[in-house]
PDB file of N, CA and C in Angstrom:
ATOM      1  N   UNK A   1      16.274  -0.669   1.328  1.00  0.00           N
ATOM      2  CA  UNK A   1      15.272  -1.127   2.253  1.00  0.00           C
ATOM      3  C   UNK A   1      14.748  -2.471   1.757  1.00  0.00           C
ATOM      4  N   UNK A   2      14.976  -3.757   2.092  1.00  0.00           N
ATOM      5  CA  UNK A   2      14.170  -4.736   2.158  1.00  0.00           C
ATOM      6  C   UNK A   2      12.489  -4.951   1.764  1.00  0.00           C
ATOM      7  N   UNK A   3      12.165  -5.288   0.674  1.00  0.00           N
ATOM      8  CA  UNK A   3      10.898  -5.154   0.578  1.00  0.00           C
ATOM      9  C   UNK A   3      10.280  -6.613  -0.216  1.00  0.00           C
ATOM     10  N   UNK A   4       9.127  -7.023   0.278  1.00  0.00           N
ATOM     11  CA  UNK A   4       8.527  -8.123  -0.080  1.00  0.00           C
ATOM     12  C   UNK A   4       8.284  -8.345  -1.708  1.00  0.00           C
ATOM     13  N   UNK A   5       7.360  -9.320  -2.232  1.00  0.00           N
ATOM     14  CA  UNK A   5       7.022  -9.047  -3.468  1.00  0.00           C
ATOM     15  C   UNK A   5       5.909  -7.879  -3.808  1.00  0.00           C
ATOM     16  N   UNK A   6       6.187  -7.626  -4.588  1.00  0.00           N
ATOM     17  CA  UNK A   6       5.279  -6.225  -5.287  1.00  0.00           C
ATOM     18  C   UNK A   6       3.582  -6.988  -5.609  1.00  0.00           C
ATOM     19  N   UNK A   7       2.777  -5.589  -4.723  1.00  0.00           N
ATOM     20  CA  UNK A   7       1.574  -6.177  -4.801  1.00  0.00           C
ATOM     21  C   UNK A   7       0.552  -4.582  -5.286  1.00  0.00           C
ATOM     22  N   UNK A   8      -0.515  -4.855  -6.470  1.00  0.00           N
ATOM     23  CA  UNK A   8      -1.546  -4.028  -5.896  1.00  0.00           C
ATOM     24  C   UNK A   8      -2.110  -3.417  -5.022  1.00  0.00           C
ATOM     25  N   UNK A   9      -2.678  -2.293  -4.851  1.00  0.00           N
ATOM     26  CA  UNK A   9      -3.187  -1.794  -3.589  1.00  0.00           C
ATOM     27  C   UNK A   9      -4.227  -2.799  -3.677  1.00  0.00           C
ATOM     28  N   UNK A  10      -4.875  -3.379  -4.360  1.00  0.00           N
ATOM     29  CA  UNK A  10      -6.017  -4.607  -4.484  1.00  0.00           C
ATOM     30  C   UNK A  10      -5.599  -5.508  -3.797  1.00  0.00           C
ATOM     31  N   UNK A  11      -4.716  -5.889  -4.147  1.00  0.00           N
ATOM     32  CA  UNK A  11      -4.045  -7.135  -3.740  1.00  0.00           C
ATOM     33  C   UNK A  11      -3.660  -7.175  -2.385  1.00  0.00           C
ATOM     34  N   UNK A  12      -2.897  -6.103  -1.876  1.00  0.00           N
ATOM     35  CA  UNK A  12      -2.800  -6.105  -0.579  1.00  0.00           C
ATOM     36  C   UNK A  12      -4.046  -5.849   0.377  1.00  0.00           C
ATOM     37  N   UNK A  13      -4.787  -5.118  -0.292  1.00  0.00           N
ATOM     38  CA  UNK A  13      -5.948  -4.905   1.009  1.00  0.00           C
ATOM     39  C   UNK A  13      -7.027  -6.365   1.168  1.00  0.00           C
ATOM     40  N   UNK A  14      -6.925  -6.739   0.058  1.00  0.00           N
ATOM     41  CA  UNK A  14      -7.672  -8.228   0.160  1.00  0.00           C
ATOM     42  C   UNK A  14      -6.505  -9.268   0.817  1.00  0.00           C
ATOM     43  N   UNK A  15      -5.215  -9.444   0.932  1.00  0.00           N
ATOM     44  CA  UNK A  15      -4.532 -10.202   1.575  1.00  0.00           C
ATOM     45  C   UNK A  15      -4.447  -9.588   3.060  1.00  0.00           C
ATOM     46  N   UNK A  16      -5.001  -8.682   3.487  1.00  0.00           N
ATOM     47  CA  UNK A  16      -4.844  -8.123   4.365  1.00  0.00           C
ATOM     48  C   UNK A  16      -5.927  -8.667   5.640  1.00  0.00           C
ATOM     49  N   UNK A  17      -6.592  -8.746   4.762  1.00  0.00           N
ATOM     50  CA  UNK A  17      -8.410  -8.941   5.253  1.00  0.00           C
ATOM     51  C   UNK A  17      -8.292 -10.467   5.446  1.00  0.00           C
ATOM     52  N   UNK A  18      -7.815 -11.096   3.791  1.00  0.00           N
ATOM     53  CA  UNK A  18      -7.803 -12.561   4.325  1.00  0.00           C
ATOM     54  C   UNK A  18      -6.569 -12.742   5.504  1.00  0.00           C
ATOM     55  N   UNK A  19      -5.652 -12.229   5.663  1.00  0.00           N
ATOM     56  CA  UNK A  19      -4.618 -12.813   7.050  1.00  0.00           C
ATOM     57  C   UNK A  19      -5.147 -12.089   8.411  1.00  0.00           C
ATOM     58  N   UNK A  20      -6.019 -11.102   8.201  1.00  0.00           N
ATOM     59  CA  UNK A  20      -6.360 -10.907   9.475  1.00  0.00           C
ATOM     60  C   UNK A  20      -7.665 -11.455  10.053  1.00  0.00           C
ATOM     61  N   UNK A  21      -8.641 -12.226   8.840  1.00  0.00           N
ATOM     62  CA  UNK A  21      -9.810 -12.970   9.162  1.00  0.00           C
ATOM     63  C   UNK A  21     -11.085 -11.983   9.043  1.00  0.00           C
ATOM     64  N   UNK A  22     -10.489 -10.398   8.614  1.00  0.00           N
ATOM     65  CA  UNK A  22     -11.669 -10.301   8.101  1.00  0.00           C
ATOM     66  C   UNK A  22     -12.427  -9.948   6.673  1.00  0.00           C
ATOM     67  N   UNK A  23     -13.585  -9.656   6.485  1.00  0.00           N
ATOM     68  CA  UNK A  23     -14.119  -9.726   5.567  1.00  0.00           C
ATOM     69  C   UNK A  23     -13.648  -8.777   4.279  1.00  0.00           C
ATOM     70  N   UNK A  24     -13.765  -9.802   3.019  1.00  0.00           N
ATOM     71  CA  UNK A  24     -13.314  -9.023   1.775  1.00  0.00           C
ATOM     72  C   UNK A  24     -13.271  -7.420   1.524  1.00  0.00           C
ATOM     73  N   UNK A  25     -12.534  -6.664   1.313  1.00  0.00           N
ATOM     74  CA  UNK A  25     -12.323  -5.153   1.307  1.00  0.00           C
ATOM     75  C   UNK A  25     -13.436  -5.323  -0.119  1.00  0.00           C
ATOM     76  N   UNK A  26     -14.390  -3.519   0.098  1.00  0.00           N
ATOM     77  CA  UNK A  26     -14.735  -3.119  -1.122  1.00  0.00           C
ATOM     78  C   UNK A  26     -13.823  -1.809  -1.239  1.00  0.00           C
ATOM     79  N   UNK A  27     -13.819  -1.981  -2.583  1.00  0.00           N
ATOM     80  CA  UNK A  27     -12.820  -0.962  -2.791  1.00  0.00           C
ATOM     81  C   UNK A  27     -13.472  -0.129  -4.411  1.00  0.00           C
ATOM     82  N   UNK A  28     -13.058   0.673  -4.832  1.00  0.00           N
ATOM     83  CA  UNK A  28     -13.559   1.532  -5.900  1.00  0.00           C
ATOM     84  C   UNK A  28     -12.280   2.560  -6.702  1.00  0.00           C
ATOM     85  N   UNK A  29     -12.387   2.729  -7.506  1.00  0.00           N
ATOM     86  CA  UNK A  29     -11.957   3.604  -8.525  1.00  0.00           C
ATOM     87  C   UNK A  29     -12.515   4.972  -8.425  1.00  0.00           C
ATOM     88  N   UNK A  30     -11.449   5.777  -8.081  1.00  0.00           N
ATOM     89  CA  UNK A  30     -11.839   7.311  -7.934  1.00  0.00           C
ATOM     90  C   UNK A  30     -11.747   7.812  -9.594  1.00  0.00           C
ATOM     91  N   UNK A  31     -12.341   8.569 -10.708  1.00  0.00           N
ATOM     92  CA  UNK A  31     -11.910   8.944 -11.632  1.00  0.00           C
ATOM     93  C   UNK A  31     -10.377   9.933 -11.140  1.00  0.00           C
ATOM     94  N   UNK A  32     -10.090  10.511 -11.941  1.00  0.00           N
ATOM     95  CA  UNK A  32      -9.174  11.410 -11.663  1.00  0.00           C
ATOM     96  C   UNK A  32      -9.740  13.233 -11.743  1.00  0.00           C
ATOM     97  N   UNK A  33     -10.061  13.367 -12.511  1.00  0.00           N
ATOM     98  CA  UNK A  33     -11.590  14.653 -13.036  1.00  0.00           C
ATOM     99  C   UNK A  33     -11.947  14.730 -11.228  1.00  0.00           C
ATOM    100  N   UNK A  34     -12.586  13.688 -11.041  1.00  0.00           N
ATOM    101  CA  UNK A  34     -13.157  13.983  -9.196  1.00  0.00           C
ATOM    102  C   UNK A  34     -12.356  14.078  -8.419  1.00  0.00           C
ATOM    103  N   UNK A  35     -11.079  13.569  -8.032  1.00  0.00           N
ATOM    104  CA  UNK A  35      -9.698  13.663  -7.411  1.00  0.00           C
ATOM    105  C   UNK A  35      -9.419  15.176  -7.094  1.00  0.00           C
ATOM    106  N   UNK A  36      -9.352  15.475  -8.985  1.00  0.00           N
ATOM    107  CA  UNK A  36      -9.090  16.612  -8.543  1.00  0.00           C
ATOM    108  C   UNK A  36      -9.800  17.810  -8.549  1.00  0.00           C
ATOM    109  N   UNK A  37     -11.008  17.840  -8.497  1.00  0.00           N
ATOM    110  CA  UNK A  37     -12.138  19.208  -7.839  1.00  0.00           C
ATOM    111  C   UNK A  37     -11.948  18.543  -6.371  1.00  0.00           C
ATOM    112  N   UNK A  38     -11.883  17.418  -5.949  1.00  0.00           N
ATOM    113  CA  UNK A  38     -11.646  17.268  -4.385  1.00  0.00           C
ATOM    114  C   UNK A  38     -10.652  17.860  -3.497  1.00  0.00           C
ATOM    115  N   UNK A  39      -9.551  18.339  -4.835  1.00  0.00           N
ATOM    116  CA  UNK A  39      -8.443  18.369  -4.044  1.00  0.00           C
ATOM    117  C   UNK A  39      -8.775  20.258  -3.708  1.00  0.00           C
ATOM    118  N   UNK A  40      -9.669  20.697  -5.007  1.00  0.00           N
ATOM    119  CA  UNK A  40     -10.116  22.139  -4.834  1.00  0.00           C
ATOM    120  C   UNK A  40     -10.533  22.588  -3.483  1.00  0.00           C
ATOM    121  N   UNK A  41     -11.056  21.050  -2.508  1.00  0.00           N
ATOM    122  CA  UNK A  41     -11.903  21.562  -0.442  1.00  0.00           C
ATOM    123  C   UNK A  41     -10.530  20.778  -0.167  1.00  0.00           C
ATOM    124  N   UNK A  42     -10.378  20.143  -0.720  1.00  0.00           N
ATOM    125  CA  UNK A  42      -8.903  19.337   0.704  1.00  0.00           C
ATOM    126  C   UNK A  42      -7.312  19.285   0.127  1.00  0.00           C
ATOM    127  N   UNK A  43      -6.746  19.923   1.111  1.00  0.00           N
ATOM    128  CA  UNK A  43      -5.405  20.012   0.966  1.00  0.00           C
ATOM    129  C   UNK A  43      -4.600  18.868   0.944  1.00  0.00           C
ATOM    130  N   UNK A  44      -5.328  18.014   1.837  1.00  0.00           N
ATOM    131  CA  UNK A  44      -4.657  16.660   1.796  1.00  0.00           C
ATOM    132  C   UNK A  44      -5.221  15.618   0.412  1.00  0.00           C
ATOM    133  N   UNK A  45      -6.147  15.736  -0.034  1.00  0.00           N
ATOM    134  CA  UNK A  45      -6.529  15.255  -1.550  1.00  0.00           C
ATOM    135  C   UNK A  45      -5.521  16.015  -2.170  1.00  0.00           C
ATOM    136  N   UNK A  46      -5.773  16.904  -2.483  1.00  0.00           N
ATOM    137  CA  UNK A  46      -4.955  17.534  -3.599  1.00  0.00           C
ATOM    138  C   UNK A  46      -3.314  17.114  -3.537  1.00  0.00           C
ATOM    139  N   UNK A  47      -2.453  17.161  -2.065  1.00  0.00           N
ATOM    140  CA  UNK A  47      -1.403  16.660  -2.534  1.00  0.00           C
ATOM    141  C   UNK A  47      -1.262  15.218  -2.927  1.00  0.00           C
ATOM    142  N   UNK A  48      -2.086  14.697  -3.068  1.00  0.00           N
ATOM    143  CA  UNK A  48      -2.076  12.976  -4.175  1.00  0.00           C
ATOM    144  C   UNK A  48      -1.948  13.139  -5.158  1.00  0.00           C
ATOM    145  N   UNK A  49      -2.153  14.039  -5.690  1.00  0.00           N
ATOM    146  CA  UNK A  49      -1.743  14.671  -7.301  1.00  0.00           C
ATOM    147  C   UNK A  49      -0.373  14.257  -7.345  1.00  0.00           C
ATOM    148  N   UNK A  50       0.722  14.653  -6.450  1.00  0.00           N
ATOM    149  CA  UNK A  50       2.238  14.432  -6.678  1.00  0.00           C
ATOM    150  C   UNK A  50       2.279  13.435  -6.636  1.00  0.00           C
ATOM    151  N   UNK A  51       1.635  12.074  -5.941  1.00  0.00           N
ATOM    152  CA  UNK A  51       1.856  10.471  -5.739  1.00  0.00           C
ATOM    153  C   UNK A  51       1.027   9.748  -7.106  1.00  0.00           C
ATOM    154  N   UNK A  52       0.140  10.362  -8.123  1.00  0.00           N
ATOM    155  CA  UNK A  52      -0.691   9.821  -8.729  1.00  0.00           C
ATOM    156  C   UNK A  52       0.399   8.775  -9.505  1.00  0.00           C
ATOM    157  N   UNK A  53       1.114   9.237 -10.301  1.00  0.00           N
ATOM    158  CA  UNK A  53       2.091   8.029 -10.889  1.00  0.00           C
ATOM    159  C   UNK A  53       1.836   6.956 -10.254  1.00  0.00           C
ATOM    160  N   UNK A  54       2.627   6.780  -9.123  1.00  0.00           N
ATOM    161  CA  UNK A  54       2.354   5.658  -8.460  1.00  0.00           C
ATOM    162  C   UNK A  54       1.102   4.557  -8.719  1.00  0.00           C
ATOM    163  N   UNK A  55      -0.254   5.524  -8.711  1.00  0.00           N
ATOM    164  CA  UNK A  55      -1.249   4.238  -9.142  1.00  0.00           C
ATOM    165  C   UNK A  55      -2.426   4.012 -10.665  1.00  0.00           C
ATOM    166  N   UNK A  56      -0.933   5.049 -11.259  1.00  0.00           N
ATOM    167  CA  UNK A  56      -1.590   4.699 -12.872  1.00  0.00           C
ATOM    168  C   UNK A  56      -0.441   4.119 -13.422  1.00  0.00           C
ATOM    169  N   UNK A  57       0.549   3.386 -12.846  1.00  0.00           N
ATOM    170  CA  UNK A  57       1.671   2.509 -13.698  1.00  0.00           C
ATOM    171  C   UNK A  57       1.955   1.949 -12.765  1.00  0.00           C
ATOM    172  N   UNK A  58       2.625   0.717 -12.672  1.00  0.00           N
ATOM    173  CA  UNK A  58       3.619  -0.145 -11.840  1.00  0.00           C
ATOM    174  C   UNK A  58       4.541   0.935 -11.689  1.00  0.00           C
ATOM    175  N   UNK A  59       4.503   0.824  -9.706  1.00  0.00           N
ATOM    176  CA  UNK A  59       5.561   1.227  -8.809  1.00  0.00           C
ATOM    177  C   UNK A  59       6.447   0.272  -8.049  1.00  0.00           C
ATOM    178  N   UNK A  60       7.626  -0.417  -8.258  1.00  0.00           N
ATOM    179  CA  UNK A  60       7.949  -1.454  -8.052  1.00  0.00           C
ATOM    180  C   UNK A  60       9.497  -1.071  -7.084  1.00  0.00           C
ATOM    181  N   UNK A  61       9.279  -1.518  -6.056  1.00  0.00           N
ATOM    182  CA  UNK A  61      10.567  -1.717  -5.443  1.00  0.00           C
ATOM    183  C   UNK A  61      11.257  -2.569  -5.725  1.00  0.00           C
ATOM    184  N   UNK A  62      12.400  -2.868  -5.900  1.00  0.00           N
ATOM    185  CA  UNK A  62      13.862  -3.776  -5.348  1.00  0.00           C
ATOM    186  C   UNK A  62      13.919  -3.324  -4.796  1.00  0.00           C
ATOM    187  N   UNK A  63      14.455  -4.757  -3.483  1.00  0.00           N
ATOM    188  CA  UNK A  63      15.340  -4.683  -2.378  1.00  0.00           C
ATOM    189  C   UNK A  63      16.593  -5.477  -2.427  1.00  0.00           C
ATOM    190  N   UNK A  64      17.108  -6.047  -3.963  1.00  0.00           N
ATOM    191  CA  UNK A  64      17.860  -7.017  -4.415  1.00  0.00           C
ATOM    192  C   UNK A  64      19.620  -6.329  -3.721  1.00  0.00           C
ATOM    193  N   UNK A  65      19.370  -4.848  -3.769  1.00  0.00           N
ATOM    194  CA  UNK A  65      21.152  -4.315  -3.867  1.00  0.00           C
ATOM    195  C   UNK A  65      21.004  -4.543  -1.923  1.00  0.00           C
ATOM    196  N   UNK A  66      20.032  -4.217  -1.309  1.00  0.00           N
ATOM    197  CA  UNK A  66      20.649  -4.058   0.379  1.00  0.00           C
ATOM    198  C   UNK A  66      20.493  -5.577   0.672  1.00  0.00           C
ATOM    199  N   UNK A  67      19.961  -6.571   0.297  1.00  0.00           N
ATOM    200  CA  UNK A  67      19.860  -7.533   0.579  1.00  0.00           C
ATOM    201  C   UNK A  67      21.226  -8.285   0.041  1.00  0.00           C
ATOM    202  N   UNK A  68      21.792  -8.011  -0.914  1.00  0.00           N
ATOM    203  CA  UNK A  68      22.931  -8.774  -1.695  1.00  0.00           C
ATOM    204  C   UNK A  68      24.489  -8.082  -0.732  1.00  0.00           C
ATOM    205  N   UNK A  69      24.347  -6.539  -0.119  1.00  0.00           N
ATOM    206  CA  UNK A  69      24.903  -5.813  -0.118  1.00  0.00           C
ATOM    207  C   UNK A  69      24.918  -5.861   1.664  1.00  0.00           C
ATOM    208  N   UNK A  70      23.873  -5.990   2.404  1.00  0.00           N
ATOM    209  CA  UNK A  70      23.823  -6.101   3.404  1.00  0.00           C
ATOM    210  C   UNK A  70      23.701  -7.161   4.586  1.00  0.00           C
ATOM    211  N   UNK A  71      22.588  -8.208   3.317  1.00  0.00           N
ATOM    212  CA  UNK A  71      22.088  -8.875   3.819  1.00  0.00           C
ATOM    213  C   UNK A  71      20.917  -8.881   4.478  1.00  0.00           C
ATOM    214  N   UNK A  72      20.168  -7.690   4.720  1.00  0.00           N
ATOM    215  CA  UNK A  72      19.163  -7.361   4.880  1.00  0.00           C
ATOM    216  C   UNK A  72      17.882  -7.874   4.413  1.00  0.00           C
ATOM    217  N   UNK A  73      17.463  -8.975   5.002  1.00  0.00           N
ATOM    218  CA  UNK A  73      15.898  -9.432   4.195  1.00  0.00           C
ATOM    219  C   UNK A  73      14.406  -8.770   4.678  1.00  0.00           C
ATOM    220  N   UNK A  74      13.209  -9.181   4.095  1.00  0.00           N
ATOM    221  CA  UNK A  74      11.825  -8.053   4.770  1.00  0.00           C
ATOM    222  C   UNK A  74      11.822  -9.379   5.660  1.00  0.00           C
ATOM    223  N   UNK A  75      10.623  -8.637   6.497  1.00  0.00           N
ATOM    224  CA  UNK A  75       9.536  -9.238   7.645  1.00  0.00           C
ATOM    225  C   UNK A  75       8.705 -10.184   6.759  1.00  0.00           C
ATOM    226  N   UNK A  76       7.925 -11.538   6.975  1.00  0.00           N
ATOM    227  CA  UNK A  76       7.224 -12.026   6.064  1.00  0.00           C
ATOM    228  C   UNK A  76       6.045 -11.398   5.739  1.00  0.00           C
ATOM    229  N   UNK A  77       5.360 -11.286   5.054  1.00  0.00           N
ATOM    230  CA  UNK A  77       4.495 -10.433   4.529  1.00  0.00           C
ATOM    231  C   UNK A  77       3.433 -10.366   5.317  1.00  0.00           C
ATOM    232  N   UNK A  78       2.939 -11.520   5.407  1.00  0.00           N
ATOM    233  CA  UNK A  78       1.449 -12.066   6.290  1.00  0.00           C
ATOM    234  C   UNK A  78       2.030 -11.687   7.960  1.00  0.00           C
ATOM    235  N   UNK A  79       3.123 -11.636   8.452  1.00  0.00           N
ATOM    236  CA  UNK A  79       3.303 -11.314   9.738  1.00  0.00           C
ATOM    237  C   UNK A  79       3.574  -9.691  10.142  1.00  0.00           C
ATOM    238  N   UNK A  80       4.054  -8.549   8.800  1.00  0.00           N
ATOM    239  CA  UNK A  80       3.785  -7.509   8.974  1.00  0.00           C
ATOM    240  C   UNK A  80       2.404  -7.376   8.332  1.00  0.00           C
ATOM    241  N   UNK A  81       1.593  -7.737   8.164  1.00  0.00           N
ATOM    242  CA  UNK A  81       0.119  -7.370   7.827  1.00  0.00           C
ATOM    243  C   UNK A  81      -0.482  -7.896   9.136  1.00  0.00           C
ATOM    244  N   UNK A  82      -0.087  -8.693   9.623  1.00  0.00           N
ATOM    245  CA  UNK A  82      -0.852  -8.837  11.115  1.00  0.00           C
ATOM    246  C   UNK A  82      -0.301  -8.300  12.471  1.00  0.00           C
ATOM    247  N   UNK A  83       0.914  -7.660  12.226  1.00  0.00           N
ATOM    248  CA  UNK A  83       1.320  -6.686  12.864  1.00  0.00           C
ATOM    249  C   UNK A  83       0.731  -5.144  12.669  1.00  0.00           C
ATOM    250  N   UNK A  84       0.445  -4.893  11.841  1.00  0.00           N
ATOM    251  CA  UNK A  84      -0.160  -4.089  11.266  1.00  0.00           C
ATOM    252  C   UNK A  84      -1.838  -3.973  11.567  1.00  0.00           C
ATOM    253  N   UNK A  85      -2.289  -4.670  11.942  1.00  0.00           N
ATOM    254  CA  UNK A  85      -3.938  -5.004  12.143  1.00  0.00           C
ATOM    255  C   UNK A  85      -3.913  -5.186  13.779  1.00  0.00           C
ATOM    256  N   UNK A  86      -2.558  -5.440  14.649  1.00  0.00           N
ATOM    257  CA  UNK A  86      -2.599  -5.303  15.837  1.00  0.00           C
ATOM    258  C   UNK A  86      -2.543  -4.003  16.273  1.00  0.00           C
ATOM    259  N   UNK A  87      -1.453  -3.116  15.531  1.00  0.00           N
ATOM    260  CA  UNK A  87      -1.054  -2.011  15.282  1.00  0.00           C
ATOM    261  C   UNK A  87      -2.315  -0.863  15.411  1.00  0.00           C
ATOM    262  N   UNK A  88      -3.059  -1.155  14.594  1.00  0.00           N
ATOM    263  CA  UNK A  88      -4.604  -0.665  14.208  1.00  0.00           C
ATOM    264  C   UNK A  88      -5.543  -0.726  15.438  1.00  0.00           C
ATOM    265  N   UNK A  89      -5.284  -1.803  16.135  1.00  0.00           N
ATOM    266  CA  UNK A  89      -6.684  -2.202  17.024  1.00  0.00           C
ATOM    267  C   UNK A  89      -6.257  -1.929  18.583  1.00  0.00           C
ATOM    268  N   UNK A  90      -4.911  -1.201  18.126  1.00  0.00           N
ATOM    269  CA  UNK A  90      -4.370  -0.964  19.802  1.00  0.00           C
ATOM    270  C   UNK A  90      -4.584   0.716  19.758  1.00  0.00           C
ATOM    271  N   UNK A  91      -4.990   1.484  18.707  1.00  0.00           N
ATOM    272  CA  UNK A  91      -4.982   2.570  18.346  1.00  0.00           C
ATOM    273  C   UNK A  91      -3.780   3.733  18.584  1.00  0.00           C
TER     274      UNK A  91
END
């Protein structure tokens, strides 16, 4: 699968905000201890437990083999993030 450069969930939600014009994301740090007594009322918290890797180490795609292999390149970044914010506002 074709994929852009590797970004923070930080990083993207603030590039997100700046390409769609609006205002800076606040964002926060869940401990993990609270995660998971949350996940004790919600089923859907609790399965983030299986994705946690993901945002306590670099999760990094290549798209170097379908792109070399296919030819396959991504969407530009800033134009699926504003596809994405159209996406959103059309509900």
């Amino acid at each position: 699968m074709p994929s852009n450069e590797p970004l923070t969930i930080r990083q993207l939600a603030t590039r997100f905000t700046q390409v769609n014009g609006a205002p800076a994301p606040k964002l926060a740090v869940l401990p993990h201890p609270l995660m998971r007594a949350a996940g004790l009322l919600s089923p859907m918290v609790r399965e983030l437990e299986t994705t946690r890797y993901q945002f306590t180490a670099p999760f990094v795609m290549d798209s170097t083999a379908a792109t070399e292999t296919f030819g396959l390149t991504p969407e530009p970044f800033d134009d699926a993030l504003r596809e994405a914010a159209q996406l959103l506002r059309a509900g």
